[in-house]
C-alpha atoms as a PDB file:
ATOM      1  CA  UNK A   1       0.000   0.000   0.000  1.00  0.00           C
ATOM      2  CA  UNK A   2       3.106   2.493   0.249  1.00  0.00           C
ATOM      3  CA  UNK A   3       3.238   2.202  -3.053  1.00  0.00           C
ATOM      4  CA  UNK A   4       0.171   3.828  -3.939  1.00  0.00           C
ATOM      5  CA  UNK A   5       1.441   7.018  -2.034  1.00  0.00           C
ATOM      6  CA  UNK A   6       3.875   7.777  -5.506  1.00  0.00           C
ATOM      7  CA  UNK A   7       1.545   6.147  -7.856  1.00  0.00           C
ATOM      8  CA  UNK A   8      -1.227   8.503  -7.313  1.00  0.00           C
ATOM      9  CA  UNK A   9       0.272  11.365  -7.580  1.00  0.00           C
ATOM     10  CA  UNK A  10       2.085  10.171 -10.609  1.00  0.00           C
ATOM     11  CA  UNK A  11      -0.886   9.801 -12.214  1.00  0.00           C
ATOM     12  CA  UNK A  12      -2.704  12.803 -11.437  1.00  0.00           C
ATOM     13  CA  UNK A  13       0.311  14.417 -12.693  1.00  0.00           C
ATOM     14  CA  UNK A  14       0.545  12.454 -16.466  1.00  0.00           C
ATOM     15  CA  UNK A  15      -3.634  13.313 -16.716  1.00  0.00           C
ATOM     16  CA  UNK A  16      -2.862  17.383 -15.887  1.00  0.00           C
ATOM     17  CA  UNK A  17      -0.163  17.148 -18.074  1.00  0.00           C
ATOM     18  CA  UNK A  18      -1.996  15.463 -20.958  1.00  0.00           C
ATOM     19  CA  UNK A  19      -4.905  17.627 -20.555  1.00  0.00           C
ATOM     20  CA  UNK A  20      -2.019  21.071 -20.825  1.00  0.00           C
ATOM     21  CA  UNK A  21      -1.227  19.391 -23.976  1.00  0.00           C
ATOM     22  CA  UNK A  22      -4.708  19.103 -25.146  1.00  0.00           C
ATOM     23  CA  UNK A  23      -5.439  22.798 -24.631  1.00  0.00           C
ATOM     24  CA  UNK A  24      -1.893  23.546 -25.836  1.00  0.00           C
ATOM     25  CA  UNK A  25      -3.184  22.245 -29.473  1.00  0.00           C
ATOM     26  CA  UNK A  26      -6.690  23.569 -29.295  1.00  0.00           C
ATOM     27  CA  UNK A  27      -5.566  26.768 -28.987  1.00  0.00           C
ATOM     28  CA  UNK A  28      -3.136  26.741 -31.656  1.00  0.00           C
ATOM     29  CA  UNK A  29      -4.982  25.338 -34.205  1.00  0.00           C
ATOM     30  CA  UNK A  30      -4.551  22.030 -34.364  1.00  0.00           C
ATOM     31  CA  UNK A  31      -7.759  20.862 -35.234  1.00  0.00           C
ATOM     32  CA  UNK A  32      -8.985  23.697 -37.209  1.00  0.00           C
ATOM     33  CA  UNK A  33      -8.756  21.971 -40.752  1.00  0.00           C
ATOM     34  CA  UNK A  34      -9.454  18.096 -40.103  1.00  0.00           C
ATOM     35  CA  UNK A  35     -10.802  17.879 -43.856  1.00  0.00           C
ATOM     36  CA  UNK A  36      -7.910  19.325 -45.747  1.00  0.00           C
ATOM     37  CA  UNK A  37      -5.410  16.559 -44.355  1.00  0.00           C
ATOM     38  CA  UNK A  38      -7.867  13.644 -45.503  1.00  0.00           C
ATOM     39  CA  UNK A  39      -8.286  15.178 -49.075  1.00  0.00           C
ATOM     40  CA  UNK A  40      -4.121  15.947 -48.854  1.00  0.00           C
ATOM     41  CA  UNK A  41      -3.583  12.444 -48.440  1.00  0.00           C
ATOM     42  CA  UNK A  42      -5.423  11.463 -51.930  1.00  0.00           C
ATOM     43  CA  UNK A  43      -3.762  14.198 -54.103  1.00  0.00           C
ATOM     44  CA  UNK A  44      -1.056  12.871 -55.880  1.00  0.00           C
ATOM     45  CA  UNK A  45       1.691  15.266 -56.793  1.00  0.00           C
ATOM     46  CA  UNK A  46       3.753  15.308 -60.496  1.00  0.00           C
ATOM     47  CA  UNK A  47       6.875  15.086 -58.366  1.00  0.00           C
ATOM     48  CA  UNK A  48       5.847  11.389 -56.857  1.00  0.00           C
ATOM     49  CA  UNK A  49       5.099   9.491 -59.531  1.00  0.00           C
ATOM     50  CA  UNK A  50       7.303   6.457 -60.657  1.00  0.00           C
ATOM     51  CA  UNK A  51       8.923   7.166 -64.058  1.00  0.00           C
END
């Protein structure tokens, strides 16, 4: 049961930190354009293709 005195507080710490990160990329745009990735990854560009 001593163990649990690190291991909670380890946790709380990884969820406040992963929720900082969240808000980190909603407020700099992260998920503004969701669509314009999945159509970017069907356009093929001239400079890919096989010759």
């Amino acid at each position: 049961m001593n163990v649990m005195i690190f291991l909670i507080p380890a946790a709380l710490f990884m969820a406040a930190l992963g929720l900082c990160a969240f808000f980190w990329s909603l407020r700099s745009g992260q998920y503004e354009d969701l669509d314009g990735a999945s159509h970017r990854v069907l356009i093929t560009d001239e400079e890919d293709q096989p010759f």
